[in-house]
Each structure stands twice: as C-alpha cells, then as structure tokens.
C-alpha atoms as a PDB file:
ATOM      1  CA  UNK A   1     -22.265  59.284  11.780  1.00  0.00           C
ATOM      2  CA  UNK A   2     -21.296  55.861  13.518  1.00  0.00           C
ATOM      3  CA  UNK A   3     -19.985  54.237  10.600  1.00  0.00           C
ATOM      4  CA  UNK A   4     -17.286  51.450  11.380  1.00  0.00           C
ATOM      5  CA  UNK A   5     -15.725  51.449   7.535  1.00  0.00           C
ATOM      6  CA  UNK A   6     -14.910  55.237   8.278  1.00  0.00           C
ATOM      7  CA  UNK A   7     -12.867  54.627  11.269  1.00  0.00           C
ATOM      8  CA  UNK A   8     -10.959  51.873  10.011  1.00  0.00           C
ATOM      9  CA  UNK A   9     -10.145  54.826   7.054  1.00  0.00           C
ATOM     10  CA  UNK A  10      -9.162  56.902  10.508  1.00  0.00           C
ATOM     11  CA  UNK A  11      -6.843  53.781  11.473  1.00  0.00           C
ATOM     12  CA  UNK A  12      -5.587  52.958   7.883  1.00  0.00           C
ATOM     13  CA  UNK A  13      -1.542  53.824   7.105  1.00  0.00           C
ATOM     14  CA  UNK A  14      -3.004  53.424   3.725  1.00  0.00           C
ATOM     15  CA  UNK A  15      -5.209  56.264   3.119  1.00  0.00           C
ATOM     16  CA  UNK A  16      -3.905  59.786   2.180  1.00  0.00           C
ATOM     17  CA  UNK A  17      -3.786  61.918   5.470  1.00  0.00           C
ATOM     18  CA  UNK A  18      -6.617  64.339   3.874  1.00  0.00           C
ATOM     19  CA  UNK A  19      -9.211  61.323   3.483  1.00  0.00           C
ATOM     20  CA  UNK A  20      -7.841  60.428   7.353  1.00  0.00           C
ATOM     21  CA  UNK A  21      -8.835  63.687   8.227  1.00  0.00           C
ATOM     22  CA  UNK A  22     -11.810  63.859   6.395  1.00  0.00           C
ATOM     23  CA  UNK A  23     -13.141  60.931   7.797  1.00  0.00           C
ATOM     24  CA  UNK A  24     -12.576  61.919  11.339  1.00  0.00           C
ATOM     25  CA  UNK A  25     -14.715  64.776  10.585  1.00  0.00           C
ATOM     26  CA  UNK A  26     -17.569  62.993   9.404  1.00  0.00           C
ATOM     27  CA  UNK A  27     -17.427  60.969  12.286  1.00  0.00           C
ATOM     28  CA  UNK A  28     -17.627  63.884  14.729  1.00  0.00           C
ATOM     29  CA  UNK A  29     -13.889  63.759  15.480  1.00  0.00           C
ATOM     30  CA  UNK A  30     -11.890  66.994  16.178  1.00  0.00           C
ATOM     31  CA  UNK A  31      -8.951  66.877  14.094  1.00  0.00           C
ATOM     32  CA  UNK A  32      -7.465  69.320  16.239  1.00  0.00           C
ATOM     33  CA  UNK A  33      -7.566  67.336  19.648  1.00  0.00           C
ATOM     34  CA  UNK A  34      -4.571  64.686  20.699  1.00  0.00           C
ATOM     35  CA  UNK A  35      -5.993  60.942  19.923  1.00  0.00           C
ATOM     36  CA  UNK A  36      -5.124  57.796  21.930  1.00  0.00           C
ATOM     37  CA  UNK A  37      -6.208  53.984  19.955  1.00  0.00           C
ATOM     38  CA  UNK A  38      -6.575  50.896  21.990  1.00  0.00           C
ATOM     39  CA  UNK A  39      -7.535  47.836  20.885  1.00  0.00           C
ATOM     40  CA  UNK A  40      -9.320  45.147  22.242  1.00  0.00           C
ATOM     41  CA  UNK A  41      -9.259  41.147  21.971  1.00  0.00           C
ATOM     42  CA  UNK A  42     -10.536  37.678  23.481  1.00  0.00           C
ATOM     43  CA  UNK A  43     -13.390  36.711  25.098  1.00  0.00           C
ATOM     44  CA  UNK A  44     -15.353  39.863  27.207  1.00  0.00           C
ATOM     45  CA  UNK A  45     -14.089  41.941  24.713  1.00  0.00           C
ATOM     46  CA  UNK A  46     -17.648  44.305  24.856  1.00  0.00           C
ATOM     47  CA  UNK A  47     -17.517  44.333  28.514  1.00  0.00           C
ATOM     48  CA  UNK A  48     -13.597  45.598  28.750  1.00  0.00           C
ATOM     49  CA  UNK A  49     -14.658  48.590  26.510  1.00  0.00           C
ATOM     50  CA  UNK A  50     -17.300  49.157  29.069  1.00  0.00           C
ATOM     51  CA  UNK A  51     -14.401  49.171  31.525  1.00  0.00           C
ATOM     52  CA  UNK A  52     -12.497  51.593  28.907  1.00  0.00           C
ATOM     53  CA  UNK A  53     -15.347  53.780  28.686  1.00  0.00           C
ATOM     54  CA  UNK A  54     -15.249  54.333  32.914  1.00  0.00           C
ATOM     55  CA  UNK A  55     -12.106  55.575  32.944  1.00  0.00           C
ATOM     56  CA  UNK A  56     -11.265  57.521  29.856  1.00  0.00           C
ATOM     57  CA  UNK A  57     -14.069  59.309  27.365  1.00  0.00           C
ATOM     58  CA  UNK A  58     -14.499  56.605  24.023  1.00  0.00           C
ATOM     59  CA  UNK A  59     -15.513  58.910  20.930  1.00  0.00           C
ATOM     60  CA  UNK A  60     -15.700  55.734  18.472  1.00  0.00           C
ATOM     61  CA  UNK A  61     -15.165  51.956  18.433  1.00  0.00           C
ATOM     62  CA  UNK A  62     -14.955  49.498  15.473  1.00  0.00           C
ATOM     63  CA  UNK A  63     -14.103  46.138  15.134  1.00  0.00           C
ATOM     64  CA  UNK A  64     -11.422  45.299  12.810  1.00  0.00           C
ATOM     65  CA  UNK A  65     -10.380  42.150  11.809  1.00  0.00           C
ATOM     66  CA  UNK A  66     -10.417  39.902  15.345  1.00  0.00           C
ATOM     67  CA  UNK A  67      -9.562  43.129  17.429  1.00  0.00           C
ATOM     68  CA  UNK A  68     -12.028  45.982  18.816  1.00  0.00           C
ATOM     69  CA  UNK A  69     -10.834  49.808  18.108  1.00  0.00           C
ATOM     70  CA  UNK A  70     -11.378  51.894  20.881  1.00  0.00           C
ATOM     71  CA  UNK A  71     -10.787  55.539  20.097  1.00  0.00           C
ATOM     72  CA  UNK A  72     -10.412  58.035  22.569  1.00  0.00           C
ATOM     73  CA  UNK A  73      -9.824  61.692  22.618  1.00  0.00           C
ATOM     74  CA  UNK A  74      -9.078  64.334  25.242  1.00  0.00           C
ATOM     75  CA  UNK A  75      -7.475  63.045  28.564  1.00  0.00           C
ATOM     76  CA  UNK A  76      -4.510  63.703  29.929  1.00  0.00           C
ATOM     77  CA  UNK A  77      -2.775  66.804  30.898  1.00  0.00           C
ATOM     78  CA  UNK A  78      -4.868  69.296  28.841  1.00  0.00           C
ATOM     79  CA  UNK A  79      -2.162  70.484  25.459  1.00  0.00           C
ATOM     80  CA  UNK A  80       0.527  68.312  25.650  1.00  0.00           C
ATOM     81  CA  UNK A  81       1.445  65.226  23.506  1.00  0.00           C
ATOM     82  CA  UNK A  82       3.273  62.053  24.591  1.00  0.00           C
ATOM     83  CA  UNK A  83       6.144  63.713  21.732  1.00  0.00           C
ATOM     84  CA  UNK A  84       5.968  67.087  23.515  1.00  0.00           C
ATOM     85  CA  UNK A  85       4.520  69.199  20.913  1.00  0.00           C
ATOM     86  CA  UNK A  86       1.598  71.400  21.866  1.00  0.00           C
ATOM     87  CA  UNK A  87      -1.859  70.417  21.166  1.00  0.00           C
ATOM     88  CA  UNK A  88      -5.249  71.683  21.267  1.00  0.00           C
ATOM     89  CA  UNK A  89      -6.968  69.332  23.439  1.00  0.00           C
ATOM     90  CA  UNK A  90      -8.725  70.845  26.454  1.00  0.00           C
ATOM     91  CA  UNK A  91      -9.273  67.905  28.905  1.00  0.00           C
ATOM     92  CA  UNK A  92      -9.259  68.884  32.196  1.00  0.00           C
ATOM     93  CA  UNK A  93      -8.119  65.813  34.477  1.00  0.00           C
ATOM     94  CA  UNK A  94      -5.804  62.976  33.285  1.00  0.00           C
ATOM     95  CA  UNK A  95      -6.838  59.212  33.342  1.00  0.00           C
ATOM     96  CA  UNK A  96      -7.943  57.593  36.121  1.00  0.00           C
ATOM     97  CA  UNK A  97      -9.300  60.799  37.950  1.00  0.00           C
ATOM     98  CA  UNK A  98      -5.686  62.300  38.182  1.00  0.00           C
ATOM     99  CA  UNK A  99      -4.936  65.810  37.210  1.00  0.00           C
ATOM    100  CA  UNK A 100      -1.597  67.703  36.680  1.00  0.00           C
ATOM    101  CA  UNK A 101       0.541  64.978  36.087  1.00  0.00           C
ATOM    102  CA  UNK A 102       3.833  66.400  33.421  1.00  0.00           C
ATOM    103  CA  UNK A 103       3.747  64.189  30.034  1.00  0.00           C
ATOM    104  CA  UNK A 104       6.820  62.638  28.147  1.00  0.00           C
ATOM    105  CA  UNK A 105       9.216  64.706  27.047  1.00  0.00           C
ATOM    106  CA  UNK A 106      10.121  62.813  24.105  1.00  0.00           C
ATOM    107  CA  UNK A 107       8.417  60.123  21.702  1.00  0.00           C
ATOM    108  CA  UNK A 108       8.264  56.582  23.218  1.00  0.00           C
ATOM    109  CA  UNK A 109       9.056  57.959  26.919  1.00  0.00           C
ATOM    110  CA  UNK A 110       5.847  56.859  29.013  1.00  0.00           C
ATOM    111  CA  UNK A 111       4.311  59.679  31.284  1.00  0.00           C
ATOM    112  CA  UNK A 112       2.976  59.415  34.591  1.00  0.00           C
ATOM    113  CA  UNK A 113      -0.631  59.871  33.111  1.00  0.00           C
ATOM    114  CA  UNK A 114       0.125  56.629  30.619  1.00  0.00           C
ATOM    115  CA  UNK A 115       1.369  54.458  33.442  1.00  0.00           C
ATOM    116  CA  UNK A 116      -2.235  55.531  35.682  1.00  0.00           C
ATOM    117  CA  UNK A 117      -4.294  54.524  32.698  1.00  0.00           C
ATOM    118  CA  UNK A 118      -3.020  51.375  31.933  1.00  0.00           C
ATOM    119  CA  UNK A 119      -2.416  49.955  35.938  1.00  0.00           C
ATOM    120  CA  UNK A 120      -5.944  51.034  36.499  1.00  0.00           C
ATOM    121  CA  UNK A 121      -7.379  49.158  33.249  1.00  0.00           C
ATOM    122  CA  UNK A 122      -5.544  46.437  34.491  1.00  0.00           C
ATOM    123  CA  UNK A 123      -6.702  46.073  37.963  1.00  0.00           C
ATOM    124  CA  UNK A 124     -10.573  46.942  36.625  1.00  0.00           C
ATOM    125  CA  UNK A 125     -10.047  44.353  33.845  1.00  0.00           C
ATOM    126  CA  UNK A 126      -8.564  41.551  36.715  1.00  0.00           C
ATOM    127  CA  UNK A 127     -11.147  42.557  38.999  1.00  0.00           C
ATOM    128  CA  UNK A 128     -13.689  41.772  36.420  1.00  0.00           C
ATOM    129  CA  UNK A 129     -12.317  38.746  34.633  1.00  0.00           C
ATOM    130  CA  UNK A 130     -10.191  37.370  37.449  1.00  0.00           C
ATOM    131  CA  UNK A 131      -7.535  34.621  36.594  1.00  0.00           C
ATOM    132  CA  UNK A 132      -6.294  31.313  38.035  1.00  0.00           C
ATOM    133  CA  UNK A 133      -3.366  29.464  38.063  1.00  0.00           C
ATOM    134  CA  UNK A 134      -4.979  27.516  34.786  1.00  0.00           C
ATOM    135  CA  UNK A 135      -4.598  31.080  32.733  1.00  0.00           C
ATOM    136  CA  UNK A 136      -6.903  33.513  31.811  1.00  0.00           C
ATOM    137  CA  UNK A 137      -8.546  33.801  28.531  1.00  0.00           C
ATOM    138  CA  UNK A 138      -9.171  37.668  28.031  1.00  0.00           C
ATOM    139  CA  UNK A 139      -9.943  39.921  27.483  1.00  0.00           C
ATOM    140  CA  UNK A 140      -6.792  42.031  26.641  1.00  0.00           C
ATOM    141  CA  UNK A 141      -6.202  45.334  25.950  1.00  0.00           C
ATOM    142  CA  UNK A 142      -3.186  46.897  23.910  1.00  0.00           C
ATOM    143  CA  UNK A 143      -2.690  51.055  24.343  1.00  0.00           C
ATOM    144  CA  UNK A 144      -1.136  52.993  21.863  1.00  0.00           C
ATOM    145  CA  UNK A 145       0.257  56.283  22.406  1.00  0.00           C
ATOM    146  CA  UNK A 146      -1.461  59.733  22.837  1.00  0.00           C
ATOM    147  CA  UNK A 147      -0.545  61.316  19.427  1.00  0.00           C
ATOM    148  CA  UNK A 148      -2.250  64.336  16.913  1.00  0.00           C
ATOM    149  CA  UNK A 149      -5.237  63.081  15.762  1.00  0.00           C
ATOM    150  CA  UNK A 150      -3.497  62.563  12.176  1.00  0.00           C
ATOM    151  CA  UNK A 151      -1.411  59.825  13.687  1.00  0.00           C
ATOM    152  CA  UNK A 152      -4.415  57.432  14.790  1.00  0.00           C
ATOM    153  CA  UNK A 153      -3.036  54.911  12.712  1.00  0.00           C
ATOM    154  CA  UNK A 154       0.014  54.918  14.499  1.00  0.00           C
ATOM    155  CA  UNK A 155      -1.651  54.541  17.672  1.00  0.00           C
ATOM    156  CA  UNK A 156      -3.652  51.662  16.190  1.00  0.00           C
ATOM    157  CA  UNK A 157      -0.508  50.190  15.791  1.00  0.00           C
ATOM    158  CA  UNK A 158       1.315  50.763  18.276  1.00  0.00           C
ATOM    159  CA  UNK A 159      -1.847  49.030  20.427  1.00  0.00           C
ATOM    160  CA  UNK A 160      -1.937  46.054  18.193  1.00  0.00           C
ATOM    161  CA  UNK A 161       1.822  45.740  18.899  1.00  0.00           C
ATOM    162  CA  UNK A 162       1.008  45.963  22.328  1.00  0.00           C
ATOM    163  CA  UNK A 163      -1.582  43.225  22.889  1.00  0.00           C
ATOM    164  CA  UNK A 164       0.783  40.573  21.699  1.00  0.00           C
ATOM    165  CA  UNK A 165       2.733  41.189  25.340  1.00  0.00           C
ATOM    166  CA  UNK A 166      -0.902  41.114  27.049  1.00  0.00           C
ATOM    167  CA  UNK A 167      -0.668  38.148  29.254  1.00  0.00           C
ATOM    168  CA  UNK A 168      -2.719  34.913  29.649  1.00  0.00           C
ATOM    169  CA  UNK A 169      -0.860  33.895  32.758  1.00  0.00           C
ATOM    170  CA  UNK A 170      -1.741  34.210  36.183  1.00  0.00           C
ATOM    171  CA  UNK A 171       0.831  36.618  37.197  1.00  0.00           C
ATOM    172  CA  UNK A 172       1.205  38.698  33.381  1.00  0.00           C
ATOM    173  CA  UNK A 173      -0.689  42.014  33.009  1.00  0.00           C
ATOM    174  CA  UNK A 174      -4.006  41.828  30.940  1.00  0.00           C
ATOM    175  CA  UNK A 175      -3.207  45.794  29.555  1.00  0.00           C
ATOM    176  CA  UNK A 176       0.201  46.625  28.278  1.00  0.00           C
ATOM    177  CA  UNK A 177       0.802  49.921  27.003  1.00  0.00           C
ATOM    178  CA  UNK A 178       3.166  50.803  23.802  1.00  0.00           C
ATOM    179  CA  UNK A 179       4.931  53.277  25.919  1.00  0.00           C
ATOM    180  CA  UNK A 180       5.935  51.076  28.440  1.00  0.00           C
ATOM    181  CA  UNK A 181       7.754  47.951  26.412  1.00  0.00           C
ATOM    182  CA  UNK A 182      10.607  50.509  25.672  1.00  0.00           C
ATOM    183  CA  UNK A 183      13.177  47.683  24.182  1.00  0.00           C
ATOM    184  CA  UNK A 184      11.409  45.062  24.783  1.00  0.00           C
ATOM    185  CA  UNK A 185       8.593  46.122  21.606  1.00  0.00           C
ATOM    186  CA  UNK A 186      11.223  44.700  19.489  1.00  0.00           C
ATOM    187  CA  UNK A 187      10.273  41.114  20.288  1.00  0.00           C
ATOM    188  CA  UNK A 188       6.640  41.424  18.620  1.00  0.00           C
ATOM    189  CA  UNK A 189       8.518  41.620  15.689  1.00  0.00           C
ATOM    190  CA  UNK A 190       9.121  37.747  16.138  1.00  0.00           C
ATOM    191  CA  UNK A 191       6.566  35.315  15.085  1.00  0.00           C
ATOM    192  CA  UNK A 192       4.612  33.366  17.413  1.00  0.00           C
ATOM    193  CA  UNK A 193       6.269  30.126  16.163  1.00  0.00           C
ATOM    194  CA  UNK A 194       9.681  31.120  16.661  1.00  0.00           C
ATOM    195  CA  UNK A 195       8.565  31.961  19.952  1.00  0.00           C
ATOM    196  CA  UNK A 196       7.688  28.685  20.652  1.00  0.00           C
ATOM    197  CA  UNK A 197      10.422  26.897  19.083  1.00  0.00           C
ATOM    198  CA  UNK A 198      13.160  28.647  21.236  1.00  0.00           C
ATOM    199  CA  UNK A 199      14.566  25.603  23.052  1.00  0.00           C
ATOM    200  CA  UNK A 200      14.484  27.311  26.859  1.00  0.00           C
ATOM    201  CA  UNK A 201      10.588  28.130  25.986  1.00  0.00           C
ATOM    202  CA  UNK A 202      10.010  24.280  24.819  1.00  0.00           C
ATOM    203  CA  UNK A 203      11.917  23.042  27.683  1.00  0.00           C
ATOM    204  CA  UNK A 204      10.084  25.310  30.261  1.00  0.00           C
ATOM    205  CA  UNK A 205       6.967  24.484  28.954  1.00  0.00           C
ATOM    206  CA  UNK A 206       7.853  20.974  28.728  1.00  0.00           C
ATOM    207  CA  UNK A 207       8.240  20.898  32.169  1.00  0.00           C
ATOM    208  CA  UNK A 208       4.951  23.177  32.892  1.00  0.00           C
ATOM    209  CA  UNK A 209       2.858  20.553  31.054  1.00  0.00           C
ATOM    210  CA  UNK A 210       3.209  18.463  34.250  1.00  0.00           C
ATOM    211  CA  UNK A 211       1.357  19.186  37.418  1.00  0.00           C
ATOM    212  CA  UNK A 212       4.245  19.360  39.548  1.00  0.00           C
ATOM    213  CA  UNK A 213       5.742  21.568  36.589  1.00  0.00           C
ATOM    214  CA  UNK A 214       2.850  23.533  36.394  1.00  0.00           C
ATOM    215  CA  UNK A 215       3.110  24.703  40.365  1.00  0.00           C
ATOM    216  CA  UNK A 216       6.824  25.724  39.965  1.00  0.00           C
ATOM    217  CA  UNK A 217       6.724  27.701  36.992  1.00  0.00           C
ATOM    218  CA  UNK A 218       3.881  29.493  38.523  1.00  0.00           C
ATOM    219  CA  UNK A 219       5.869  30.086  41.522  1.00  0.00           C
ATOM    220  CA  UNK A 220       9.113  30.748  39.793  1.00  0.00           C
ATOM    221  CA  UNK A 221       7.260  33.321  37.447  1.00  0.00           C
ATOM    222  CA  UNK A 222       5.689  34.949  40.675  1.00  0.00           C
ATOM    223  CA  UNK A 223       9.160  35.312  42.051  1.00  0.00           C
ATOM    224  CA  UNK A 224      10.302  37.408  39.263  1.00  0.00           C
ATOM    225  CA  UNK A 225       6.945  39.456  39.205  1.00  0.00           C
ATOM    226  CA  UNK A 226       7.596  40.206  43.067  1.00  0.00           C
ATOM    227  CA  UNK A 227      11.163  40.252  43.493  1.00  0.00           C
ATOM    228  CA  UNK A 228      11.573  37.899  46.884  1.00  0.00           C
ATOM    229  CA  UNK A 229      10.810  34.963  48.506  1.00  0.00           C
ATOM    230  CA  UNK A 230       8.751  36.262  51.389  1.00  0.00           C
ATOM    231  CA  UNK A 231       6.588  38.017  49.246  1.00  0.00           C
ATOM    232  CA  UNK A 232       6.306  35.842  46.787  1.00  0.00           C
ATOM    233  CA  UNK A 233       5.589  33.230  49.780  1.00  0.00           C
ATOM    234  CA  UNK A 234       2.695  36.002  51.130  1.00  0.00           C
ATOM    235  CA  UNK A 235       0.963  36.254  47.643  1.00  0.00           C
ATOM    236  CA  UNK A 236       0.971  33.015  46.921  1.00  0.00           C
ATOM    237  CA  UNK A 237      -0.221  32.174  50.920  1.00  0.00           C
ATOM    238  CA  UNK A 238       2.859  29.874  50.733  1.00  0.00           C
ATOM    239  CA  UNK A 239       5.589  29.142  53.448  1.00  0.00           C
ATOM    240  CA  UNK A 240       8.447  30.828  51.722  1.00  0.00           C
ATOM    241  CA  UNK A 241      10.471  27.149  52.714  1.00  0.00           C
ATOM    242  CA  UNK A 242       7.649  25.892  49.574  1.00  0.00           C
ATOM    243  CA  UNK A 243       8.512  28.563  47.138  1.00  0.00           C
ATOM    244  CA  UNK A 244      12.104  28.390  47.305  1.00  0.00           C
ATOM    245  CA  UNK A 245      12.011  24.662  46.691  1.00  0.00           C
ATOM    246  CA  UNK A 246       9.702  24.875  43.533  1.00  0.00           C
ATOM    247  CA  UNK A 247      12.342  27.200  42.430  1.00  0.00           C
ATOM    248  CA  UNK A 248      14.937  25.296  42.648  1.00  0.00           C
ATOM    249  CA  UNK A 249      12.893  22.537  40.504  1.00  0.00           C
ATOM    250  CA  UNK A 250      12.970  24.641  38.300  1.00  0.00           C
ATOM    251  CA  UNK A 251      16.319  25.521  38.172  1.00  0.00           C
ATOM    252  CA  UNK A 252      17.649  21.790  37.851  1.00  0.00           C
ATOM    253  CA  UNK A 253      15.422  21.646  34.941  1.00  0.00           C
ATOM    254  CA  UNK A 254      16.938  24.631  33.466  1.00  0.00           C
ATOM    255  CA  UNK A 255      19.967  24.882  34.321  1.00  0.00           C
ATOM    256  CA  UNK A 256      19.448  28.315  36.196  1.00  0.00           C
ATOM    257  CA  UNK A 257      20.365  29.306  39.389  1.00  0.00           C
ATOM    258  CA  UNK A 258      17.966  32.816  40.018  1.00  0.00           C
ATOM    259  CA  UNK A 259      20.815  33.929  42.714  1.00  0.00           C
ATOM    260  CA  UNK A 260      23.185  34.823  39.859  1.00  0.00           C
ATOM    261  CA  UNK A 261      21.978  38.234  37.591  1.00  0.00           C
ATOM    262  CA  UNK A 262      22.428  36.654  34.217  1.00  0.00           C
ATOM    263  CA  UNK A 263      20.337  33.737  35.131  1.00  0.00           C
ATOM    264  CA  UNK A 264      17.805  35.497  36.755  1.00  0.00           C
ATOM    265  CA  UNK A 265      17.220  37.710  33.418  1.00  0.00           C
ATOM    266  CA  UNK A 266      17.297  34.831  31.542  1.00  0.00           C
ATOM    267  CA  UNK A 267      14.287  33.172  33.394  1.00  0.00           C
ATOM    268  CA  UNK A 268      12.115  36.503  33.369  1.00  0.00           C
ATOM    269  CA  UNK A 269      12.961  37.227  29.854  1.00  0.00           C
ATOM    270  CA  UNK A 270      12.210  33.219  28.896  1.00  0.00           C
ATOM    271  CA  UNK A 271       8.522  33.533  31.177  1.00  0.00           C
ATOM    272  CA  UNK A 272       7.964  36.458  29.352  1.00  0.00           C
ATOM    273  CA  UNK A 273       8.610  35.097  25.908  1.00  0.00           C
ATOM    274  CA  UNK A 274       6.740  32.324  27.058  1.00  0.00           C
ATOM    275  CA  UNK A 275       3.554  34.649  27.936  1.00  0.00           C
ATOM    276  CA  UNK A 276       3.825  36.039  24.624  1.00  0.00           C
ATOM    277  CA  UNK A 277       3.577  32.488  22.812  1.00  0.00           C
ATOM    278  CA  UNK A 278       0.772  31.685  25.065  1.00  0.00           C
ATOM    279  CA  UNK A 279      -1.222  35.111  24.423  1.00  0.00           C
ATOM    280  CA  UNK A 280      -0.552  34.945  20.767  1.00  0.00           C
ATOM    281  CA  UNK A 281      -1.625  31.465  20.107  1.00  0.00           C
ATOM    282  CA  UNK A 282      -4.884  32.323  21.749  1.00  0.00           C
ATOM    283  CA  UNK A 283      -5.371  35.566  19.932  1.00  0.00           C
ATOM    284  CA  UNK A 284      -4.511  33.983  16.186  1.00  0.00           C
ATOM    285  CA  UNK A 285      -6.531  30.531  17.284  1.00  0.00           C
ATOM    286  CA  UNK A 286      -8.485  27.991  19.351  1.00  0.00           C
ATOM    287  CA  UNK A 287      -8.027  28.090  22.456  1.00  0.00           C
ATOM    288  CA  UNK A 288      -5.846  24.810  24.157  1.00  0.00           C
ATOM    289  CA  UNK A 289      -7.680  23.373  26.922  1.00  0.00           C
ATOM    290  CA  UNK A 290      -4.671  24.379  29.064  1.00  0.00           C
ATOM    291  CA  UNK A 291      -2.905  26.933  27.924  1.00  0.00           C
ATOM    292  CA  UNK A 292       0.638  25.788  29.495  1.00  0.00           C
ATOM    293  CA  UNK A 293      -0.234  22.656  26.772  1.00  0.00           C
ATOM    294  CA  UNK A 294       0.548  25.376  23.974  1.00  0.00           C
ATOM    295  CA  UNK A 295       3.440  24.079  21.819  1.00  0.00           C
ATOM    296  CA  UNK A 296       3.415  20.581  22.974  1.00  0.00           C
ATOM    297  CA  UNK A 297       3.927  17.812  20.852  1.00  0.00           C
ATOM    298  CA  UNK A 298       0.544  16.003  20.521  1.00  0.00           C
END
C-alpha cells in the first residue's frame, strides 16, 4: 500500500508506537531497519525528491501540511545508528556512493556518512536550481537523523527543524541536516517575527534593501562563508581591493569591525539569523519580490 494518511500515522508523535509500527508494516516498511525522514519545501519540491531518490533509496513520500516527507531506509554503514545502538539494517554502501565510513558515537554527533549526504544534496540541489545574488526560492531540504524505525517521528522533526536554517541566500546552504546545527538548533525555537524584529537584523536589512546595500551584504556574508579576502575576492571574480571596501560599508553601518573575534561572530551569527527570517517568511508565505525586502516597512 501507498497510502499517504498511513505515513503521516508513521510520522505522528501522537499515535501509540504499536499503531506506528503497524502502519509501517502495511506500508511495506521493515520495522526492524534504521529510518532517516527528510522533508521537503518551496518551489521544485517534486524534482528535489528526484534528486533525493539518486542518492539515497526513498521507501515512501507524503505530503504533509506545506512540506514533502521523504522516507528513507537502509544507507549508511550497514548496523549502526546515529545513537550507537546496533541495528538490523543491511545496506551495503553509505550515501553518496561511500562505504565504510564509522557513525556517531553518541545522539546528536553528526557522522562522516551524514555530512556526505547532505553536501552532496546540496551541490545536486544548487546545480539544479542555481541561485543569484537576488536569492533563491527553493527548493529546500531539512534531514533528520538516522534513528530505529520507531523513532520516524523524531526524524520528521528533527527535518522540519532543520529546513527553517535552509537558506534563500546566495551564499546559505539549500540542505541542512539536524545533526549538524549542534547549538545552533536552539534558534528554531524562535519565531520568525522575533527574528525579524532583532534590531541588528532590521538594521542589516535596512541597509540590504538598497542596491549599494544589497552588494555589500552579499560580499560581507561571502566573507564569512569563505573565511578571507582573496578568496572571497576569487569567488566573487572581485579584486579583493572591492571586497574589502564593501566590508567596511558595512561595518560603518553596523558598527562592526570583522578584524576583531566578537564582531566577526556577531556579523555571521546576525547573516545567519537573517537567512533564517528570509527562509521562513518564504516557507509560511508569499513570496516578496526581493527577498532582502522581507521585514521592511511598506
């Protein structure tokens, strides 16, 4: 059976582990075999499972609500679980064509096999829906952890979780695994609004609203994605003479100088917060016709 109201039963904290179990069987789910969720939102959401489906084997999808379940069994090193109990799975090579890769050794750590699956989803979903310095409008992808099949709904979770720190920026990742937020999960327990309203995200975006703004956010954000000016100045085919003095633009409107370690965390963590607000406003609404015009006054 391909029934979409029994895998939301799979997914559902709600229902009594037996009926969770139950259902998996009549969907032709092996209770016994480890279980990763990810879920799936925006526009090219179909064609981003297709992507799913090249990488890693997809037993069932459903959508639910605005998001697209993609369940997935067997991959990975064959028997382990990202907690490190035993399982029964018996998939042979881990995502992403790699074999023999050594899972976490404790809940929430992210193994080497995690890390493969979601860089390579990312690069195949770039490739496919590439971006542009006006944003990108999906699709994203949010992973949840490889648990016992009779945690799916805390994979499902943990993926929905997830997809609130998928980017719509140039320079943010389109597929964000649970395992890899570590800490920084903590913030999707803010609401989009209060994201918004934090007075270094309405003054950065203030200042992104203008064209001039626009090009040295961009340029600042690419900095902290890439670490220095040269190669900041390469990806962006820039002089490096360019980048540094959009920088500093932004740093008199800030109040930041990115030399100093405080600062600099303070701008990535802002940019990030600031790709979450953007992401999250798209995902729970229409879209703005620039999406650095999110949170403006009108």
């Amino acid at each position: 059976m391909d029934d979409p109201a029994l895998l939301e039963v799979v997914l559902s904290e709600k229902e009594r582990r037996e009926d969770r179990v139950r259902a998996m069987r009549l969907l032709g789910l092996d209770p016994g075999r480890a279980t990763r969720v990810l879920g799936v939102a925006g526009p090219g959401a179909a064609e981003a499972v297709r992507i799913i489906g090249e990488h890693v084997p997809v037993s069932r999808q459903a959508v639910i609500g605005s998001i697209t379940a993609v369940l997935v069994q067997d991959f990975g090193p064959p028997g382990v679980m990202t907690d490190g109990r035993a399982g029964s799975g018996s998939g042979g090579r881990g995502a992403a064509g790699m074999s023999g890769e050594t899972a976490a050794t404790g809940p929430g750590r992210p193994s080497m096999v995690d890390r493969g699956l979601s860089d390579t989803l990312n690069a195949a979903v770039v490739q496919a829906f590439p971006a542009s310095q006006a944003g990108a409008v999906g699709p994203w992808i949010g992973v949840g952890e490889r648990l016992p099949a009779y945690a799916a709904a805390t994979s499902w979770e943990q993926a929905r979780r997830a997809l609130r720190f998928a980017s719509s920026t140039w320079h943010g990742r389109r597929v964000i695994a649970f395992e890899r937020l570590g800490a920084l999960e903590l913030l999707a327990d803010l609401p989009v609004q209060r994201l918004l309203g934090t007075a270094d995200v309405m003054r950065i975006s203030d200042f992104a609203a203008t064209e001039a703004g626009a090009l040295a956010v961009d340029t600042l954000e690419a900095f902290c994605v890439f670490g220095t000016l040269r190669r900041t100045a390469t990806e962006l085919h820039l002089h490096h003479s360019t980048v540094a003095a959009r920088i500093t633009q932004v740093e008199a409107v800030m109040g930041w100088d990115v030399d100093d370690a405080l600062d600099r965390f303070t701008a990535t963590l802002v940019l990030f917060v600031r790709r979450m607000a953007l992401s999250s406003a798209q995902l729970s609404g229409p879209l703005p016709a620039d999406p650095t015009s999110v949170g403006q006054p009108r």
